[in-house]
N, C-alpha and C. Protein backbone atom coordinates (compact mmCIF):
# COMPACT_ATOMS: atom_id res chain seq x y z
N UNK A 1 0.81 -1.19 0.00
CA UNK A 1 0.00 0.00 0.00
C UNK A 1 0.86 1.26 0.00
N UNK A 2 2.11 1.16 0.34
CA UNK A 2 3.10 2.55 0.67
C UNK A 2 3.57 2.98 -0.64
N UNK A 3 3.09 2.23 -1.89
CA UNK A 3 3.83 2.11 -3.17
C UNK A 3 2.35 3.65 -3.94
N UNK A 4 1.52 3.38 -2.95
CA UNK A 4 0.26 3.91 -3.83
C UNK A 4 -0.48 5.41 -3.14
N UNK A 5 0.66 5.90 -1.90
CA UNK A 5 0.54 6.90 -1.30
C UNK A 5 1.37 8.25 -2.26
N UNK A 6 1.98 8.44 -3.26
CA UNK A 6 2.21 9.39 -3.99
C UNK A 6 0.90 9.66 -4.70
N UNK A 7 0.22 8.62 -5.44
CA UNK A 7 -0.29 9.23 -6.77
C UNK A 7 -2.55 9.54 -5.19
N UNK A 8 -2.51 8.60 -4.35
CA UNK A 8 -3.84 9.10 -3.39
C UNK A 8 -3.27 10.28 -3.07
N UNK A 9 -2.14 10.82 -2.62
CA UNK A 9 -1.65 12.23 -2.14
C UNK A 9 -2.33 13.35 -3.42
N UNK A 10 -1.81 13.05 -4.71
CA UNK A 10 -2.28 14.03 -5.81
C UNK A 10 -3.54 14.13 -6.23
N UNK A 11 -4.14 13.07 -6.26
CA UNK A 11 -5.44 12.78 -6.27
C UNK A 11 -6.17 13.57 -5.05
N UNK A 12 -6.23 13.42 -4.17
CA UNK A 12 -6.64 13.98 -2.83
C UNK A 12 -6.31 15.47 -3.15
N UNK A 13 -4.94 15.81 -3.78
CA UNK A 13 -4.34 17.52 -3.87
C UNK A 13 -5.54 17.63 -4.87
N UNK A 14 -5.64 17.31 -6.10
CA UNK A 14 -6.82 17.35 -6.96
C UNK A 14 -8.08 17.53 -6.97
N UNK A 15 -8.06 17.15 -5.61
CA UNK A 15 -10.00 17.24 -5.52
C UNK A 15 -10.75 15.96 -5.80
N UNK A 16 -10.27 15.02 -5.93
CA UNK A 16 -10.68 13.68 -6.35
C UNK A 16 -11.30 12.59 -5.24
N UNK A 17 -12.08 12.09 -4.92
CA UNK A 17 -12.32 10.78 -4.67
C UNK A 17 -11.52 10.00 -4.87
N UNK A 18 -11.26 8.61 -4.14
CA UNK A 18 -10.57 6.94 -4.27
C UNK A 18 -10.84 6.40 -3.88
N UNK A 19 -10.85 5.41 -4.40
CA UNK A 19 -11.50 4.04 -4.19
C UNK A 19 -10.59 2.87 -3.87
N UNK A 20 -10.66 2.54 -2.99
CA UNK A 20 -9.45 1.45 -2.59
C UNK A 20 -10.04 0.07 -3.00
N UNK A 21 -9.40 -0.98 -3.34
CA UNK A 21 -9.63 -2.25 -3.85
C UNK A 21 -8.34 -3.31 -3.19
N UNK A 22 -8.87 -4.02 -1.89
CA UNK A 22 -7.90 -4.96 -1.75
C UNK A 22 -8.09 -6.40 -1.83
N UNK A 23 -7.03 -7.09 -1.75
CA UNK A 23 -7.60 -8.93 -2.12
C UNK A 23 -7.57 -9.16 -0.42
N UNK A 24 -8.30 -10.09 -0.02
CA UNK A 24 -8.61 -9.98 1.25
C UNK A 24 -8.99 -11.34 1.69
N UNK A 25 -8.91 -12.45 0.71
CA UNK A 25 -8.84 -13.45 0.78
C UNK A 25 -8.82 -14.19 -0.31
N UNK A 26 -7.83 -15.53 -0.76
CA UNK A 26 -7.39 -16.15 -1.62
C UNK A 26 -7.89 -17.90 -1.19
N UNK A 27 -8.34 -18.45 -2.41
CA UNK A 27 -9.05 -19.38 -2.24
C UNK A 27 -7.95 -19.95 -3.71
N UNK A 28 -7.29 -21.41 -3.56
CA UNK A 28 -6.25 -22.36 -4.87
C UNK A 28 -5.16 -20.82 -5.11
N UNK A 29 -4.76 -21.23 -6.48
CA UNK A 29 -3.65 -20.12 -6.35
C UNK A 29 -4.27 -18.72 -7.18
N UNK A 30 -3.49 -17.80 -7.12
CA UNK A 30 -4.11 -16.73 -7.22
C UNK A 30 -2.79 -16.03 -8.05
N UNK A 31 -2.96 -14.42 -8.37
CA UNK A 31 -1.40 -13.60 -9.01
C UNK A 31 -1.32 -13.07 -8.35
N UNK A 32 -2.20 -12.10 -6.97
CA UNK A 32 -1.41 -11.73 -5.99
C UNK A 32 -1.97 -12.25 -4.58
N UNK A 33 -0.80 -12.26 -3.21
CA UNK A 33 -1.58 -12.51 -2.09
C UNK A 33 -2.43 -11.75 -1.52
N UNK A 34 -2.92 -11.50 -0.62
CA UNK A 34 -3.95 -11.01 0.26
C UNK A 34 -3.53 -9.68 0.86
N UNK A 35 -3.49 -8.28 0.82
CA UNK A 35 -3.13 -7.39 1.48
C UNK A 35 -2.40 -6.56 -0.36
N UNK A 36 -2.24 -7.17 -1.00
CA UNK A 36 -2.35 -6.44 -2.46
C UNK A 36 -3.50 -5.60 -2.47
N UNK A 37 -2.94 -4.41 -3.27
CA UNK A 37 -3.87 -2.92 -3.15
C UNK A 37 -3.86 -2.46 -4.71
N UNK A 38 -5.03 -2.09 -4.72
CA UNK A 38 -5.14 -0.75 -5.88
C UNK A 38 -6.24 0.29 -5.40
N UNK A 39 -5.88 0.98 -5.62
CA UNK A 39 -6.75 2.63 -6.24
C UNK A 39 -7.23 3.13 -7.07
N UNK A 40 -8.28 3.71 -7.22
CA UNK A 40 -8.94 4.11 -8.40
C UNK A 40 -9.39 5.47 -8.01
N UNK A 41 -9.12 6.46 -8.92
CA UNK A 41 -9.31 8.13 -8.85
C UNK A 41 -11.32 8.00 -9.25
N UNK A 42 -11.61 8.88 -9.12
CA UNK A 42 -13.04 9.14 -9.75
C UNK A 42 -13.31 9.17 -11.19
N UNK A 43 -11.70 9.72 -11.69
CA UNK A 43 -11.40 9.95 -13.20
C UNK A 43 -11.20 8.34 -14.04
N UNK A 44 -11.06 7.62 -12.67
CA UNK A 44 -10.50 6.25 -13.58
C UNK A 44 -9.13 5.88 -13.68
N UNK A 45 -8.52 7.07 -13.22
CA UNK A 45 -7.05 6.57 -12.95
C UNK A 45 -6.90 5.37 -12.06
N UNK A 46 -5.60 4.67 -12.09
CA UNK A 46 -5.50 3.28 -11.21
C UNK A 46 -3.76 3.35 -11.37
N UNK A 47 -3.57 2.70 -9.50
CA UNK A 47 -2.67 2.87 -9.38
C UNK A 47 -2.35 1.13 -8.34
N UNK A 48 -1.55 0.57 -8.70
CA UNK A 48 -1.21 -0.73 -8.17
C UNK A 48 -1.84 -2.10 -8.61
N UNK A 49 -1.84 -2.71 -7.82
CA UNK A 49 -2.73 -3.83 -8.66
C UNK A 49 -3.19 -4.93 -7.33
N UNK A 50 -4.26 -5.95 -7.69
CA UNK A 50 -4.70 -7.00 -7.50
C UNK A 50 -4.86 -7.90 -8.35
N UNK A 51 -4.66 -7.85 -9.19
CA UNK A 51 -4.80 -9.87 -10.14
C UNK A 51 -3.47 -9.57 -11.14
N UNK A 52 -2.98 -8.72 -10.89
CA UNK A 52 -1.85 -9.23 -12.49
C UNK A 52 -2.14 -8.60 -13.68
N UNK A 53 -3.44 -8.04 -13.51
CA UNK A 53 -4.02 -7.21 -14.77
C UNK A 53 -5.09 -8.19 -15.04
N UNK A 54 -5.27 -9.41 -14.55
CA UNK A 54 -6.63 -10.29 -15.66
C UNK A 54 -7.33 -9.72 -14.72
N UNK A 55 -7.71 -9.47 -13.50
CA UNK A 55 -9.42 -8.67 -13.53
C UNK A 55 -9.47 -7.08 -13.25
N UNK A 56 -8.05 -6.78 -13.26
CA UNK A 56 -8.47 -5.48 -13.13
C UNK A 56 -9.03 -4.53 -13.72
N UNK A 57 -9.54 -4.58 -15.07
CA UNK A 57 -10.76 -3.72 -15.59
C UNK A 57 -11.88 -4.36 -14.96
N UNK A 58 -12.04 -5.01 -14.56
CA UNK A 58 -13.57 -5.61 -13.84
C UNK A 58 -13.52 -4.71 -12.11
N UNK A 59 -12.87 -4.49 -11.76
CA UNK A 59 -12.39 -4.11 -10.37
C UNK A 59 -12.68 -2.14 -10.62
N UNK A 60 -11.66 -1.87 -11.60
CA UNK A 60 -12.40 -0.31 -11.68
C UNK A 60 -13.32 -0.27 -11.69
N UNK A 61 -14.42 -1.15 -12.38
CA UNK A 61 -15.63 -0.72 -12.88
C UNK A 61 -16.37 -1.02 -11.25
N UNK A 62 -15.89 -1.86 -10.62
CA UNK A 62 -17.08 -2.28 -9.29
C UNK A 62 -16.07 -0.72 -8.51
N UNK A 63 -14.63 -0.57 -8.14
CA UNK A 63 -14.24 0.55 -8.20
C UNK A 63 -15.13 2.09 -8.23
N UNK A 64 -15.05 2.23 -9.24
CA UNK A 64 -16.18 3.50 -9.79
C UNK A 64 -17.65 3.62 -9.01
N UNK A 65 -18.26 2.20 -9.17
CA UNK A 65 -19.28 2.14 -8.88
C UNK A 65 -19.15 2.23 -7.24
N UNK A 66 -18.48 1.79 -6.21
CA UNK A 66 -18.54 2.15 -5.45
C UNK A 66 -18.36 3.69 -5.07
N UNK A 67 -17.75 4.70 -5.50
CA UNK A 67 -17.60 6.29 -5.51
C UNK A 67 -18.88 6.48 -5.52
N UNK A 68 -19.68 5.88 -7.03
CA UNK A 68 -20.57 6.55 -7.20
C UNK A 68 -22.04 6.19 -6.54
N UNK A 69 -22.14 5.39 -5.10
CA UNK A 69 -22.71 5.15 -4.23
C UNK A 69 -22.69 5.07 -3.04
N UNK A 70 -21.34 5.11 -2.78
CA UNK A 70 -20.50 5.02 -1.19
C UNK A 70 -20.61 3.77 -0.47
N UNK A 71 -21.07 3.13 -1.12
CA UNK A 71 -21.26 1.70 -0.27
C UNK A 71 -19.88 0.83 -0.70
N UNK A 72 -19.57 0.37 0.43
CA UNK A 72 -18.58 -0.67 0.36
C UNK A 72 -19.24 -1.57 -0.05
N UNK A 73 -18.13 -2.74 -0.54
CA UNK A 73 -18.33 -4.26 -1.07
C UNK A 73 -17.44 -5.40 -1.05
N UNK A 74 -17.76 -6.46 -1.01
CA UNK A 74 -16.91 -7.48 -1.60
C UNK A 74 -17.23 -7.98 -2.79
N UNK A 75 -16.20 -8.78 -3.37
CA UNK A 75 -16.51 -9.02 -4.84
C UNK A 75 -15.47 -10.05 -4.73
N UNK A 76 -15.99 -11.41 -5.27
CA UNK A 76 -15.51 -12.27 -5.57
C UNK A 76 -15.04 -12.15 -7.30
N UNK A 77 -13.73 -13.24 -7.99
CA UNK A 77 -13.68 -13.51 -9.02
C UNK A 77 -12.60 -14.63 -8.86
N UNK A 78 -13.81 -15.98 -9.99
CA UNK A 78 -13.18 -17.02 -9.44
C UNK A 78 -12.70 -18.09 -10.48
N UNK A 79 -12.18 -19.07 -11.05
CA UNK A 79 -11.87 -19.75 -11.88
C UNK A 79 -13.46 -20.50 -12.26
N UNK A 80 -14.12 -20.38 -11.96
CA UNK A 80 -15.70 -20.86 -12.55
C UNK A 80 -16.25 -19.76 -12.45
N UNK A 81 -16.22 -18.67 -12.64
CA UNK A 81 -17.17 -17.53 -12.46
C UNK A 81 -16.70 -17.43 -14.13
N UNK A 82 -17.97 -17.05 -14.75
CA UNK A 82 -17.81 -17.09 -16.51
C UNK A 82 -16.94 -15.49 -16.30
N UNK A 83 -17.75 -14.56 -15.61
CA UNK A 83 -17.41 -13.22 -15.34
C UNK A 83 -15.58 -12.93 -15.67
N UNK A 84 -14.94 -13.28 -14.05
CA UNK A 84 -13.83 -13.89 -14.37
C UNK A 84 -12.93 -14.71 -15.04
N UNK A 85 -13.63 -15.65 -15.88
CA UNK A 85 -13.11 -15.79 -17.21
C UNK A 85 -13.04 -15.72 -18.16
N UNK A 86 -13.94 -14.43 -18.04
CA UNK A 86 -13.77 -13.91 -19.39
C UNK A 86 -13.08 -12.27 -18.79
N UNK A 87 -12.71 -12.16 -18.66
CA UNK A 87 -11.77 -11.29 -18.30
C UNK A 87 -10.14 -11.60 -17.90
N UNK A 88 -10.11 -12.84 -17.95
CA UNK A 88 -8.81 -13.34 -17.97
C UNK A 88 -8.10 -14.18 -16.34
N UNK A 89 -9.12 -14.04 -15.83
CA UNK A 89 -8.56 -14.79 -14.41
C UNK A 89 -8.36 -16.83 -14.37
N UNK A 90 -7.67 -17.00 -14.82
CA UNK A 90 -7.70 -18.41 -15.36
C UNK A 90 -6.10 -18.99 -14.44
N UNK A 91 -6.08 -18.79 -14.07
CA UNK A 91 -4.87 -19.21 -12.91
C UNK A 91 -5.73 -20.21 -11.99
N UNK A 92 -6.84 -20.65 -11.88
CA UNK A 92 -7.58 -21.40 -11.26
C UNK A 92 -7.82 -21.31 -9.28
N UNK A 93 -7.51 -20.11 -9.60
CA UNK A 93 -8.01 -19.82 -8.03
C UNK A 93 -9.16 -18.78 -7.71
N UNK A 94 -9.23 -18.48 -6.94
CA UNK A 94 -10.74 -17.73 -6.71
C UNK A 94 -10.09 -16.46 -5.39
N UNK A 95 -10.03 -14.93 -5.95
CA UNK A 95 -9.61 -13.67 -5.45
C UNK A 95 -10.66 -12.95 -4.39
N UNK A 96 -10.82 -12.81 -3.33
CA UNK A 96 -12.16 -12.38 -2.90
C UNK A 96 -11.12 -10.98 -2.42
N UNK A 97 -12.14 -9.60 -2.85
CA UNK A 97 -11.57 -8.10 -2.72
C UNK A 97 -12.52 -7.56 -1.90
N UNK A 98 -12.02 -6.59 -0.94
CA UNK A 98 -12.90 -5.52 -0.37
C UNK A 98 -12.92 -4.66 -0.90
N UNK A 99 -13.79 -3.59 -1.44
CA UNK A 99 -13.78 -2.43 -2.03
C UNK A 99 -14.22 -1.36 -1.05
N UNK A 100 -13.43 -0.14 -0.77
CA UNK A 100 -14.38 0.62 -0.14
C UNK A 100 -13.70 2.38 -0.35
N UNK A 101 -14.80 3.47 -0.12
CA UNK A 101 -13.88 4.50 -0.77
C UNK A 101 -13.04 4.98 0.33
N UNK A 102 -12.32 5.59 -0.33
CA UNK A 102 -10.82 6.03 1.15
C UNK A 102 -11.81 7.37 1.42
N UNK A 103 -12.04 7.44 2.88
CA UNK A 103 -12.29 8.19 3.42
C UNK A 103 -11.40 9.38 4.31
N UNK A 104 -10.94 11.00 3.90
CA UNK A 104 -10.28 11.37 3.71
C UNK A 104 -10.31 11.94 5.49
C-alpha cells in the first residue's frame, strides 16, 4: 500500500475521490496474495494492482461504482465464475476483494 501513497496524495491535492480495492482473501492459487492494493481516482485513474491485470478492468468498474454510491463491497472472481473468465482470471483460483472509498 506505501507504493500507492504518492499518486492518493495528488489525487486527494486534486479534488478527487478513491476508491481502494484490496484482495482480502485467496481461495487455490491466485497472481497476488492477500493485502495487495489498488486505487482508483473518480477519473478512472489506477494505481497498483490486484490480479496481475486479468481482472483489473472488472475491479475499476465495481471501483467507480462504489464512488458513485459510497457503499462498500466485496466481490468475488473465481476460476468458474464465466465473469472472471472472461476477463482473464484463469490461474484457477478464486480472489475475494474488499472495495471501499478512502475516506479522507
Amino acid at each position: 500500500m506505501k507504493e500507492l501513497f504518492a499518486d492518493i496524495d495528488r489525487w486527494k491535492a486534486a479534488g478527487q475521490r478513491v476508491a481502494v480495492a484490496r484482495v482480502v482473501d485467496l481461495e487455490g492459487s491466485g497472481p497476488r496474495l492477500p493485502g495487495a492494493a489498488m486505487v482508483v481516482s473518480e477519473a478512472g485513474d489506477v494505481a497498483g494492482s490486484v490480479s496481475g491485470g486479468c481482472v483489473e478492468g472488472a475491479v475499476v468498474v465495481e471501483a467507480l461504482d462504489v464512488l458513485d454510491t459510497g457503499e462498500r463491497r466485496m466481490v468475488t472472481f473465481g476460476y468458474s465464475d464465466d465473469e472472471a473468465f472472461a476477463v482473464g482470471l484463469t490461474c484457477g483460483g478464486t480472489i475475494h476483494l474488499f472495495i471501499e472509498p478512502l475516506d479522507w
